[in-house]
C-alpha atoms as a PDB file:
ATOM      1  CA  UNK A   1       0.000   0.000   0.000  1.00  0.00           C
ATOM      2  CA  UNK A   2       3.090   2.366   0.772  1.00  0.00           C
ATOM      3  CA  UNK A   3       4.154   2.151  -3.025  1.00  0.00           C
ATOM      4  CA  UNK A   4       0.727   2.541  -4.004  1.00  0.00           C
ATOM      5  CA  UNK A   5       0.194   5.561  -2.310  1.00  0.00           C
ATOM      6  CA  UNK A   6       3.065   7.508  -4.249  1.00  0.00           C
ATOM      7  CA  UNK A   7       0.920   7.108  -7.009  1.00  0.00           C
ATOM      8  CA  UNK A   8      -3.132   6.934  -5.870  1.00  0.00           C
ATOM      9  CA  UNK A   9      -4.633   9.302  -2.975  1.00  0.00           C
ATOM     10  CA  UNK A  10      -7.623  11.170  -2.221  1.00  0.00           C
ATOM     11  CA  UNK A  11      -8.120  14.572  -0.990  1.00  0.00           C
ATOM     12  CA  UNK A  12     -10.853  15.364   0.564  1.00  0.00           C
ATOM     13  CA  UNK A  13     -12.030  18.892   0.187  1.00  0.00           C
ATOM     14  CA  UNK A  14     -15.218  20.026   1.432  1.00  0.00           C
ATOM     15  CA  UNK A  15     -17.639  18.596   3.173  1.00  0.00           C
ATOM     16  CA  UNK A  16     -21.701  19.802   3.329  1.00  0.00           C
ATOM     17  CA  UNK A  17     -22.923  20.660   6.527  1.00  0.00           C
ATOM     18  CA  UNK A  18     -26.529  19.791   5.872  1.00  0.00           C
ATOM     19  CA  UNK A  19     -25.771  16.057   4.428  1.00  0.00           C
ATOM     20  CA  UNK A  20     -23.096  13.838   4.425  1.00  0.00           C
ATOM     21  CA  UNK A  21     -22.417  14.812   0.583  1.00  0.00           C
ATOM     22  CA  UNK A  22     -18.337  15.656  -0.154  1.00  0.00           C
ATOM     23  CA  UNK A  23     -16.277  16.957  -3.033  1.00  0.00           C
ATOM     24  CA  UNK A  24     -12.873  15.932  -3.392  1.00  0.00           C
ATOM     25  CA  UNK A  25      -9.802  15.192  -5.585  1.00  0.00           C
ATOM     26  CA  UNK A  26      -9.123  11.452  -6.470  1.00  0.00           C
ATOM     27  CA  UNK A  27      -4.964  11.795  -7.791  1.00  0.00           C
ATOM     28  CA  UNK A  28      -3.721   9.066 -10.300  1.00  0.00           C
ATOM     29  CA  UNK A  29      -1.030   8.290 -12.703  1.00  0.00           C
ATOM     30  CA  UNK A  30      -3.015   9.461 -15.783  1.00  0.00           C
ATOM     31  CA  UNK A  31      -4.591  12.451 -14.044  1.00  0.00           C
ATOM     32  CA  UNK A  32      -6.652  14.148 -11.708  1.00  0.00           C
ATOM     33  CA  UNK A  33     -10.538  13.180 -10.781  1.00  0.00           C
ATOM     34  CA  UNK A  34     -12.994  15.546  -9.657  1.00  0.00           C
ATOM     35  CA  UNK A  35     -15.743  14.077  -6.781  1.00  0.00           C
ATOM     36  CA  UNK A  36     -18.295  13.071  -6.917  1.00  0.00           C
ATOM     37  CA  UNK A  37     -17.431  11.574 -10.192  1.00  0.00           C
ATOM     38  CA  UNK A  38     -20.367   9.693 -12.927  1.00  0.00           C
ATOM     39  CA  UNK A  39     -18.514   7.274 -14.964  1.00  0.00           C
ATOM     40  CA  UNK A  40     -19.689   6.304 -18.424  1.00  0.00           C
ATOM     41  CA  UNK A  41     -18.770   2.596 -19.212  1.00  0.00           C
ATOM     42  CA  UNK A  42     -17.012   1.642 -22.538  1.00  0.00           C
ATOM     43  CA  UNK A  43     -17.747  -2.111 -21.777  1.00  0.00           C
ATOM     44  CA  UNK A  44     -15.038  -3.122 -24.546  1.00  0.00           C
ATOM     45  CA  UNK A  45     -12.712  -0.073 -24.300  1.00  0.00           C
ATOM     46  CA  UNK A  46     -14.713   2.488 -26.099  1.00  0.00           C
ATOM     47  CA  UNK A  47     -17.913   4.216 -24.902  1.00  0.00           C
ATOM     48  CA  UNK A  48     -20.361   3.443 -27.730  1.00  0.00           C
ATOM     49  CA  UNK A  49     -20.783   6.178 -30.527  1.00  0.00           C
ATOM     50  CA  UNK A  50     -18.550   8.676 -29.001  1.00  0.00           C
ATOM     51  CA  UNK A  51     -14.753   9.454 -29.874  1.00  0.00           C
ATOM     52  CA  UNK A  52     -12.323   9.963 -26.909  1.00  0.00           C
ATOM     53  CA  UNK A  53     -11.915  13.688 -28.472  1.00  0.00           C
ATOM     54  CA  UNK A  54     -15.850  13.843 -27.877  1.00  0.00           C
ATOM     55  CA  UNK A  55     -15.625  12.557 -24.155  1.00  0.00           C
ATOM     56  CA  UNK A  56     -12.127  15.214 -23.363  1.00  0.00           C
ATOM     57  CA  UNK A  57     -15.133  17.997 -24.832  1.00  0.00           C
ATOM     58  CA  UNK A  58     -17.359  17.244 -22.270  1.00  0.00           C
ATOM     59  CA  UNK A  59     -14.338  17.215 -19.645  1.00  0.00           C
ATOM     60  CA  UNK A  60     -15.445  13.619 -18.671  1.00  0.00           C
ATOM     61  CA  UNK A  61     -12.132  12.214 -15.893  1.00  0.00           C
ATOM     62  CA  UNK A  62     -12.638   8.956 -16.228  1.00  0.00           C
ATOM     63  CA  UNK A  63     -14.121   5.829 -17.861  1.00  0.00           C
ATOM     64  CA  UNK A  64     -14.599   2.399 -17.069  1.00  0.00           C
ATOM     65  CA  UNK A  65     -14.023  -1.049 -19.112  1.00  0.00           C
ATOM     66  CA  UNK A  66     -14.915  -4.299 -18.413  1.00  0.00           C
ATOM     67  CA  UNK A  67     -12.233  -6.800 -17.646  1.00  0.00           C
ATOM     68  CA  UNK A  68     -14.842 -10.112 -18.806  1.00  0.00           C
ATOM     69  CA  UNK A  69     -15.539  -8.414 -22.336  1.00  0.00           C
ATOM     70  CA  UNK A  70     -11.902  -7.653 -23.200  1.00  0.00           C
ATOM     71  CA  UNK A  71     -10.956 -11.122 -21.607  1.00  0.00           C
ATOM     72  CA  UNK A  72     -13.145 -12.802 -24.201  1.00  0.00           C
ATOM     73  CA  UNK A  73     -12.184 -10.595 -26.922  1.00  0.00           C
ATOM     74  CA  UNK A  74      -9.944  -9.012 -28.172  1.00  0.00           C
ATOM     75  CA  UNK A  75      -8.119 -10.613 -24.875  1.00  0.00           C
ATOM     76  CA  UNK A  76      -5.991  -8.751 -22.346  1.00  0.00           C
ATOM     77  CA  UNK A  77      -2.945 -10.184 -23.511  1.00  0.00           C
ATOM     78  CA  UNK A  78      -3.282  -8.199 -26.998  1.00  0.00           C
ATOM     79  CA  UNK A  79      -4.417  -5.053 -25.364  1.00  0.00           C
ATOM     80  CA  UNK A  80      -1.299  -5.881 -23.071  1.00  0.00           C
ATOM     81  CA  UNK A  81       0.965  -5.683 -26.334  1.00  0.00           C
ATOM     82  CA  UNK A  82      -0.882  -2.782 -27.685  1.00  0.00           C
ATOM     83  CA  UNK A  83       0.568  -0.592 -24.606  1.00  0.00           C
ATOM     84  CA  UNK A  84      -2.343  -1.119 -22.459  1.00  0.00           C
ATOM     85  CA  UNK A  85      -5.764  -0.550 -22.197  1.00  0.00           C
ATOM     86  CA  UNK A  86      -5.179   3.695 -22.496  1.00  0.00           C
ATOM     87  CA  UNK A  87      -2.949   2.942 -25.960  1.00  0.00           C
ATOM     88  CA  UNK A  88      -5.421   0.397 -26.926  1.00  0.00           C
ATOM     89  CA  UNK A  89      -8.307   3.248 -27.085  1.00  0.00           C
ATOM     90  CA  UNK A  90      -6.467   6.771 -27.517  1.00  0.00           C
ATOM     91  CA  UNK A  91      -7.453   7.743 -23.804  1.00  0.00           C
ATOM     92  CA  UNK A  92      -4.837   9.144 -21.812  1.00  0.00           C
ATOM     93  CA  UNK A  93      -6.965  10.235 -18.784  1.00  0.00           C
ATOM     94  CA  UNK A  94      -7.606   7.705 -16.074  1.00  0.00           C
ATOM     95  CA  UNK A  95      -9.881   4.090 -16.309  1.00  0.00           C
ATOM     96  CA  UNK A  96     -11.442   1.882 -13.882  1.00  0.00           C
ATOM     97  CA  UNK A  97     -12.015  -1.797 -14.722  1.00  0.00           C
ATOM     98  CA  UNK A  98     -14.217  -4.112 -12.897  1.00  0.00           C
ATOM     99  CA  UNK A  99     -13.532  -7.273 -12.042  1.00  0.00           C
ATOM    100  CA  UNK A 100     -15.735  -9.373 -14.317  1.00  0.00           C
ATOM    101  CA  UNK A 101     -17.889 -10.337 -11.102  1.00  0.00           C
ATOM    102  CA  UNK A 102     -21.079  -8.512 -11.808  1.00  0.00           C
ATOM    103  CA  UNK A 103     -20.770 -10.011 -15.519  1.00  0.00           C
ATOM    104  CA  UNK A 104     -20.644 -13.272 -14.087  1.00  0.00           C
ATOM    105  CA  UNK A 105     -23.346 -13.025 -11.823  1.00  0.00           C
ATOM    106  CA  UNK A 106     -25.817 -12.031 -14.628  1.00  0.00           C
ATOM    107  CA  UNK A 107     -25.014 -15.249 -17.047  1.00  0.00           C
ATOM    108  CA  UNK A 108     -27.046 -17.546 -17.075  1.00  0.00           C
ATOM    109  CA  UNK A 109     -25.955 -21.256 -16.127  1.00  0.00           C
ATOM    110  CA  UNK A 110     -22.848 -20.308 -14.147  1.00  0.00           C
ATOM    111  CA  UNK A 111     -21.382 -22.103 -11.276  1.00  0.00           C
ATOM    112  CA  UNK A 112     -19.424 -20.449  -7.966  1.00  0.00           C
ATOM    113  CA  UNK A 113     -16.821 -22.835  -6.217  1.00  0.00           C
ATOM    114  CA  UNK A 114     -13.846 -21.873  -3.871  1.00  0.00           C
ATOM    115  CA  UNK A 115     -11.913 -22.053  -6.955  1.00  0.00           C
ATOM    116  CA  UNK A 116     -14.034 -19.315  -8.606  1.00  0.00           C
ATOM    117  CA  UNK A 117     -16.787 -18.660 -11.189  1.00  0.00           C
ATOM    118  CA  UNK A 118     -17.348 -21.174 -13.999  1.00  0.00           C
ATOM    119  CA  UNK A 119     -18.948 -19.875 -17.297  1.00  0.00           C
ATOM    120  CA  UNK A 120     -19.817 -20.896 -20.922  1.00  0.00           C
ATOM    121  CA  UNK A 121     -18.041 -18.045 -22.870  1.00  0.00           C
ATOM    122  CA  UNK A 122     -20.010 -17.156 -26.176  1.00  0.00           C
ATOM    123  CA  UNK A 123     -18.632 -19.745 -28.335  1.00  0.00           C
ATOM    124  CA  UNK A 124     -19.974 -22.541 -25.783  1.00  0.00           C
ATOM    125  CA  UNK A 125     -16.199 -23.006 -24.358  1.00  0.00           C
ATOM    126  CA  UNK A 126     -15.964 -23.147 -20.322  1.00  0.00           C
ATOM    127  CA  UNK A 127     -14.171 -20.327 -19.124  1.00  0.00           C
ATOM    128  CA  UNK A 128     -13.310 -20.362 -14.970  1.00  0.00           C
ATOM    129  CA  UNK A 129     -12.384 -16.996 -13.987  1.00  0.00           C
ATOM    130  CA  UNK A 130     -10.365 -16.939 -10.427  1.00  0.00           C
ATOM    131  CA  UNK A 131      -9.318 -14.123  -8.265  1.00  0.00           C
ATOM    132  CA  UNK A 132      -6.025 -14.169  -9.679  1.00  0.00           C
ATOM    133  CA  UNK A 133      -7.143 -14.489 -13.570  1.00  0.00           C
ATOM    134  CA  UNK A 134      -8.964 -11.217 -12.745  1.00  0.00           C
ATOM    135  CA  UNK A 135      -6.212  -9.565 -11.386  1.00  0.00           C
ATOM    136  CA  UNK A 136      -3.905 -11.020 -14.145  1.00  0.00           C
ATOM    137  CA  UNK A 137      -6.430  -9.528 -16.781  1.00  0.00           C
ATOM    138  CA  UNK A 138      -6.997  -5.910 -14.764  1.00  0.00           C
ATOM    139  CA  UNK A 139      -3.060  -5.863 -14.547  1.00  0.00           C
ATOM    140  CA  UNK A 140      -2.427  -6.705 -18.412  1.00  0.00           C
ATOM    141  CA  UNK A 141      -5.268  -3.745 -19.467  1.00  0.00           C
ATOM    142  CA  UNK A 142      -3.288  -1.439 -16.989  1.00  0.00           C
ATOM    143  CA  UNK A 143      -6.241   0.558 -15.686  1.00  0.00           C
ATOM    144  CA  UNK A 144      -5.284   2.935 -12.792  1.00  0.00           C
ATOM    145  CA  UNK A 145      -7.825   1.674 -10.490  1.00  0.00           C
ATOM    146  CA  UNK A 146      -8.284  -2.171 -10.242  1.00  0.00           C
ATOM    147  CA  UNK A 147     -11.671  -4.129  -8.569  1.00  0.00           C
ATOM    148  CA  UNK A 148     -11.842  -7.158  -6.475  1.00  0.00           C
ATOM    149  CA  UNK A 149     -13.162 -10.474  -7.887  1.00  0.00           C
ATOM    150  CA  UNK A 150     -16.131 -10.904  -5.696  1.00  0.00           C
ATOM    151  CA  UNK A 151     -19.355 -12.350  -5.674  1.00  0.00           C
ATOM    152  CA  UNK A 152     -21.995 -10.744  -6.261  1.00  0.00           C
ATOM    153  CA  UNK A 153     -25.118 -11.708  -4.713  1.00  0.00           C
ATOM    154  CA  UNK A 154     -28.431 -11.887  -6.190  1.00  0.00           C
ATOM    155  CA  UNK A 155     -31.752 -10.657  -4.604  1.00  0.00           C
ATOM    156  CA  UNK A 156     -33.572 -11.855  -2.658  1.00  0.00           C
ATOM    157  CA  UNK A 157     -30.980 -13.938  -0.713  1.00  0.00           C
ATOM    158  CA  UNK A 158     -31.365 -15.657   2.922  1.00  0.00           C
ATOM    159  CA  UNK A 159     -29.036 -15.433   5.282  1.00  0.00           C
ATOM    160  CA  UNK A 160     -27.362 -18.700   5.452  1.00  0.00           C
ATOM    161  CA  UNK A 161     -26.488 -17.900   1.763  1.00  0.00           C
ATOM    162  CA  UNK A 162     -25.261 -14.521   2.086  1.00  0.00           C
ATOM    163  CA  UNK A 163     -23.199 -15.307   4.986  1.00  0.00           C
ATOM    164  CA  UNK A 164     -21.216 -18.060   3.079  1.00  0.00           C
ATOM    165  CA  UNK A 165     -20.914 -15.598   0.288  1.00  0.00           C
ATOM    166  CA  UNK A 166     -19.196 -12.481   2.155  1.00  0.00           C
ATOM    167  CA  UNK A 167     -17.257 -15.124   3.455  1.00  0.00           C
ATOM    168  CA  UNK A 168     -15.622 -16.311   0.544  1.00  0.00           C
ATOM    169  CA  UNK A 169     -15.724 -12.668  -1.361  1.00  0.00           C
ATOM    170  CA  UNK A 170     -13.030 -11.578   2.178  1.00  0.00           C
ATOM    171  CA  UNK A 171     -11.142 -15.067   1.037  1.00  0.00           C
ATOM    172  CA  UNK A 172     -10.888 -14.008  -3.138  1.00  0.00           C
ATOM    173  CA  UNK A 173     -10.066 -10.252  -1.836  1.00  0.00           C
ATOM    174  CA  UNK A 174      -7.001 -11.605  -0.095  1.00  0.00           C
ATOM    175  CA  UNK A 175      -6.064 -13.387  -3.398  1.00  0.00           C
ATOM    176  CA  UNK A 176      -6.434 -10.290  -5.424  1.00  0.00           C
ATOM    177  CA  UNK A 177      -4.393  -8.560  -2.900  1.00  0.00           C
ATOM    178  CA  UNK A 178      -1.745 -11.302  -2.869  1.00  0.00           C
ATOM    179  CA  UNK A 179      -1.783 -11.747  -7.080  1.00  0.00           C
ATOM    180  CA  UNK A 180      -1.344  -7.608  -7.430  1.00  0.00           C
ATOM    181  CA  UNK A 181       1.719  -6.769  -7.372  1.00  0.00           C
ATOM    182  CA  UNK A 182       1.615  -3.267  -9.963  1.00  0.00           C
ATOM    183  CA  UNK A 183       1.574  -0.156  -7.212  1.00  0.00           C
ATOM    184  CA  UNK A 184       0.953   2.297 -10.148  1.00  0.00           C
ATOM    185  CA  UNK A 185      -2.292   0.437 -10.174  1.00  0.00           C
ATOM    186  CA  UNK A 186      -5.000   0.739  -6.765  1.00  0.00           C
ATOM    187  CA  UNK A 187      -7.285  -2.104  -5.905  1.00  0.00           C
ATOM    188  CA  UNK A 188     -10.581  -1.555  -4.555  1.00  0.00           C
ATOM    189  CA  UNK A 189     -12.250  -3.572  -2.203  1.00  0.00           C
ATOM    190  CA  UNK A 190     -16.150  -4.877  -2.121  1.00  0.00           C
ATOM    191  CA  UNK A 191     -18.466  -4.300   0.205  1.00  0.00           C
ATOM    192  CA  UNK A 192     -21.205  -7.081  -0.315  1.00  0.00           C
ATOM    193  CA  UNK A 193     -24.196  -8.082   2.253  1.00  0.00           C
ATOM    194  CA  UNK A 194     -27.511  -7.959   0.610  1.00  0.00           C
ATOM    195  CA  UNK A 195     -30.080  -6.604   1.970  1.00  0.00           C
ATOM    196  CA  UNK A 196     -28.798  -7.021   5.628  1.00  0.00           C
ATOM    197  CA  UNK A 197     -27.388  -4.336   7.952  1.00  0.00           C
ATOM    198  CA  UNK A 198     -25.147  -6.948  10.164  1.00  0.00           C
ATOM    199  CA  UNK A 199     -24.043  -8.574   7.003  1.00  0.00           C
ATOM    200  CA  UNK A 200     -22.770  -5.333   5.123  1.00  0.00           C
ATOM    201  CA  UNK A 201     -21.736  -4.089   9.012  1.00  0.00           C
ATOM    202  CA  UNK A 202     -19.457  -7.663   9.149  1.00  0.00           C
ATOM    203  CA  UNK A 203     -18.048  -7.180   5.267  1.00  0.00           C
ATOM    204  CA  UNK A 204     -17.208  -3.477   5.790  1.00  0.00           C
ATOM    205  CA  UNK A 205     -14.964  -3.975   8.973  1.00  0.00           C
ATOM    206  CA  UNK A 206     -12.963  -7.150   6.930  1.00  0.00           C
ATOM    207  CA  UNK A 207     -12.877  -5.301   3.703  1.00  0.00           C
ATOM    208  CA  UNK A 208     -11.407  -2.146   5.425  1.00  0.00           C
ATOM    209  CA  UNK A 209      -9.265  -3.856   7.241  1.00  0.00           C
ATOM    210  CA  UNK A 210      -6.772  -4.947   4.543  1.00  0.00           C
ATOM    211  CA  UNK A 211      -6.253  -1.244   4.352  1.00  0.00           C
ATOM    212  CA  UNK A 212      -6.534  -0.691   0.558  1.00  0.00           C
ATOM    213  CA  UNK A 213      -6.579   2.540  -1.387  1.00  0.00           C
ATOM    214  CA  UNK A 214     -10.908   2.948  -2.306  1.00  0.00           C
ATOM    215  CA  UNK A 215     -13.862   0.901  -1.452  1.00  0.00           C
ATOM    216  CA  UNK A 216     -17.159   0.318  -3.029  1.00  0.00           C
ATOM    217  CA  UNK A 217     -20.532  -0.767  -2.588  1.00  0.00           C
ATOM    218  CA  UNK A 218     -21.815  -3.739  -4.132  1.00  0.00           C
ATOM    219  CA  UNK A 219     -24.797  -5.981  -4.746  1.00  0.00           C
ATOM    220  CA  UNK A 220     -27.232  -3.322  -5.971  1.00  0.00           C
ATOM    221  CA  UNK A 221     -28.953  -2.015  -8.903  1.00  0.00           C
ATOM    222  CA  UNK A 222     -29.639  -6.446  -8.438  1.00  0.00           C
ATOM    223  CA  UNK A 223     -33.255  -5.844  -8.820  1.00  0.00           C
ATOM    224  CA  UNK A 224     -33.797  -5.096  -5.050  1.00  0.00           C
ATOM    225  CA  UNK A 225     -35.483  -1.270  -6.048  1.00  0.00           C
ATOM    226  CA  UNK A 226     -35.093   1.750  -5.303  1.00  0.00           C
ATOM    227  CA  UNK A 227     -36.380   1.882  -1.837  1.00  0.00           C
ATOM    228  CA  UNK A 228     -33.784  -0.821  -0.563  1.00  0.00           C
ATOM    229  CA  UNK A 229     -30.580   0.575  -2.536  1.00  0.00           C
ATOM    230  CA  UNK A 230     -31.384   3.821  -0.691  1.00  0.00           C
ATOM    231  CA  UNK A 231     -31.333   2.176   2.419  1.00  0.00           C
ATOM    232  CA  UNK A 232     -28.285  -0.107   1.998  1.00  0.00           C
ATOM    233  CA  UNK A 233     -26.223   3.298   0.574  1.00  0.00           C
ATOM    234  CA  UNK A 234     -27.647   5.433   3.528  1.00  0.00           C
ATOM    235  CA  UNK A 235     -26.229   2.504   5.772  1.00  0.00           C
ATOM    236  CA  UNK A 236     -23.339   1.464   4.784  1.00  0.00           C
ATOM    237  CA  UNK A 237     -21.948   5.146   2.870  1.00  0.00           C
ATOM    238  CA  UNK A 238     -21.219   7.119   5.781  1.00  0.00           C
ATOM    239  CA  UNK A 239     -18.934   4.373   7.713  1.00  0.00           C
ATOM    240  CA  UNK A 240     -16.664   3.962   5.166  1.00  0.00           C
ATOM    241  CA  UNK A 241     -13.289   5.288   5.669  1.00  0.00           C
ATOM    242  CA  UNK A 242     -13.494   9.410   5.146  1.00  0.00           C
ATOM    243  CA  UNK A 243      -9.881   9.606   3.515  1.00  0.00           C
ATOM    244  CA  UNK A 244     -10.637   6.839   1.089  1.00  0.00           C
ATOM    245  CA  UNK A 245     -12.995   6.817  -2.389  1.00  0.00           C
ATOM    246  CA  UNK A 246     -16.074   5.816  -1.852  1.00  0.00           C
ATOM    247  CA  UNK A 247     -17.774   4.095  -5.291  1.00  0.00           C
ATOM    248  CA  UNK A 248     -21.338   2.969  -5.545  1.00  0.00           C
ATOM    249  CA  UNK A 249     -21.607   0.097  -8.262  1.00  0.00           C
ATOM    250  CA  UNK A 250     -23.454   0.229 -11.311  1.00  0.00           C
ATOM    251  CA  UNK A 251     -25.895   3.026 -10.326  1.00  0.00           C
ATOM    252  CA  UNK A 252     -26.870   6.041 -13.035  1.00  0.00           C
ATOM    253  CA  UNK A 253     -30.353   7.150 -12.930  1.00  0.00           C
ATOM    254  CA  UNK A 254     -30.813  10.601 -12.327  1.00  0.00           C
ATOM    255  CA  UNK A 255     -32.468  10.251  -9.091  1.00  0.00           C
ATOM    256  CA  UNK A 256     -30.231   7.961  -7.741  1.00  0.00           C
ATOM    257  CA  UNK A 257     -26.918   9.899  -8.358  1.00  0.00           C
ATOM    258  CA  UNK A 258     -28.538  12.505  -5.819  1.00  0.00           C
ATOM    259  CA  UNK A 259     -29.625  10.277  -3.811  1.00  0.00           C
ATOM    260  CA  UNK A 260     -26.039   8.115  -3.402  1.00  0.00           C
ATOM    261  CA  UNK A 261     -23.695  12.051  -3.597  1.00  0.00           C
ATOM    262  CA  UNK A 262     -26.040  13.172  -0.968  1.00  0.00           C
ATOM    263  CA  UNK A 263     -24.825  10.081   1.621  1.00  0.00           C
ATOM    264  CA  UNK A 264     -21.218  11.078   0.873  1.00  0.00           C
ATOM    265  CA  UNK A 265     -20.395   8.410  -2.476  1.00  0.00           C
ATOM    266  CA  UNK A 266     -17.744   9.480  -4.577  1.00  0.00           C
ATOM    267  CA  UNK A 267     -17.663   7.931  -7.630  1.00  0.00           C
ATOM    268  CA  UNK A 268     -20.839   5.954  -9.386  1.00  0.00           C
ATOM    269  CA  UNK A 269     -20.584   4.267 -13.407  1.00  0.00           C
ATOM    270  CA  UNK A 270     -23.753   3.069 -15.608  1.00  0.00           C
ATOM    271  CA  UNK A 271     -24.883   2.409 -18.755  1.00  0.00           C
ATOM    272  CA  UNK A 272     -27.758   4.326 -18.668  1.00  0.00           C
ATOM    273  CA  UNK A 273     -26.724   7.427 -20.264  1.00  0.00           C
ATOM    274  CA  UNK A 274     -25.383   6.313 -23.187  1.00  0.00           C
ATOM    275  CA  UNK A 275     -27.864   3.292 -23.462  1.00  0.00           C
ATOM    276  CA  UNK A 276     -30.993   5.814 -23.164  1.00  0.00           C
ATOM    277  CA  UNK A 277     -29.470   7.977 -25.586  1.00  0.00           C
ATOM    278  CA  UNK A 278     -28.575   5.542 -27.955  1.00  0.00           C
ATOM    279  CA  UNK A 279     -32.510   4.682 -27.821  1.00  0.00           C
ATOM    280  CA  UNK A 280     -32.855   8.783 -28.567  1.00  0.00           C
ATOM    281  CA  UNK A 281     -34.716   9.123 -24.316  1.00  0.00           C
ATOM    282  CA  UNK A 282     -33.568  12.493 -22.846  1.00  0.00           C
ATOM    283  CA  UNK A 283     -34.042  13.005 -18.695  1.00  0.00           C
ATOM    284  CA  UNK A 284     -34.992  16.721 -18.231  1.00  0.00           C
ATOM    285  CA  UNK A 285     -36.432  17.377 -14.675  1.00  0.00           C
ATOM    286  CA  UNK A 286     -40.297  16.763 -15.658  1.00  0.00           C
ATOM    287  CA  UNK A 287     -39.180  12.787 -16.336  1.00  0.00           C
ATOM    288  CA  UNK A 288     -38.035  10.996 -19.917  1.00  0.00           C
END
């Protein structure tokens, strides 16, 4: 984490006095990020129908890719010899790359051992991707900020499960921790639990504990609604560490960015905006 930190930190720089919402400075290799921070996804290295020039117009800081949809193709290995994920796509400001767990976790017919996540890949071939293949991928794109392999957990889930779950997610976190070995690059840890307070209580004291450079939020936007994301953010938002990023996965409704910046989230990414607009849908404040 020492090496790491010569390279990643977060500033913190004001802080409201009515809510727990924050603005701040997120400092990487390829740049500085405003908070709170909306990041548009380029699932395979290139947001959809806009040029990089087009994104720098709009003074966007950051992107994300997805580490299962350049594994499968054109494979991290060739984006690897390319320079990296910011040669590969003319983007020299910073990326985030998730882990492949959410991907995984929406497929149908896929299987969850110790081991990791078994999948058919699109060509009907069995691909098992493991802590440290997700690392391994994450490492070869060369994003600046890295996520966990965890599992994400579906809704509605009982207890028994979810408690087996968070489990093993703390036991792949210390594999990605003990496969990453790039400190130009910060990991992010997962903070799972469903839909239960002593659950996401238990994962955020383990997760925080390995002492890593950002955190995030994890299992929602599942299908849970509105009502219970707001609850699990307003939980679990404010007790995460105040000198560390705080990301909310997958969440990009209009609503619902106010609703997670006003609870003190830093960073959020979705496909919403440039899915809707693909569809021609425009959110002005009277609705769609």
């Amino acid at each position: 984490t020492k090496e790491v930190n010569k390279h990643f930190k977060y500033k913190l720089i004001h802080k409201d006095k009515n809510c727990n919402a924050r603005a701040g400075v997120i400092i990487t290799p390829h740049g500085e990020i405003p908070t709170p921070v909306f990041m548009p996804v380029g699932t395979h290295g290139a947001i959809k129908a806009l040029q990089p020039n087009q994104l720098k117009d709009m003074d966007i800081p950051i992107i994300l890719s997805n580490t299962y949809h350049l594994h499968l193709t054109p494979g991290s290995d060739l984006v690897k010899k390319a320079g990296g994920l910011h040669k590969f796509m003319a983007w020299d400001r910073p990326i985030l790359t998730d882990s492949g767990g959410f991907q995984v976790f929406s497929l149908q017919g896929n299987s969850i051992t110790e081991e990791g996540s078994k999948f058919k890949g699109p060509k009907g071939k069995d691909i098992l991707l493991t802590p440290e293949t997700s690392i391994q991928i994450q490492q070869n794109l060369g994003s600046d900020i890295m996520m966990a392999f965890d599992e994400c957990i579906p809704y509605p889930a009982d207890k028994k499960y979810v408690k087996r779950s968070i489990d093993r997610t703390h036991r792949w976190l210390d594999r990605c921790i003990n496969s990453w070995d790039n400190p130009k690059q910060a990991l992010f840890g997962i903070i799972q639990g469903s839909t239960y307070d002593e659950f996401r209580d238990e994962c955020l004291e383990e997760v925080v504990k390995r002492d890593l450079p950002g955190y995030a939020i994890g299992g929602v936007s599942v299908g849970e609604g509105p009502e219970l994301m707001e609850k699990a953010v307003k939980y679990v938002a404010p007790k995460m560490p105040e000198d560390k990023p705080r990301y909310v996965m997958g969440v990009g409704m209009p609503e619902d960015l106010f609703m997670i910046w006003e609870n003190g989230v830093d960073m959020s990414d979705c496909i919403i905006p440039t899915k809707f607009a693909r569809g021609g849908t425009l959110f002005t404040n009277r609705g769609k």
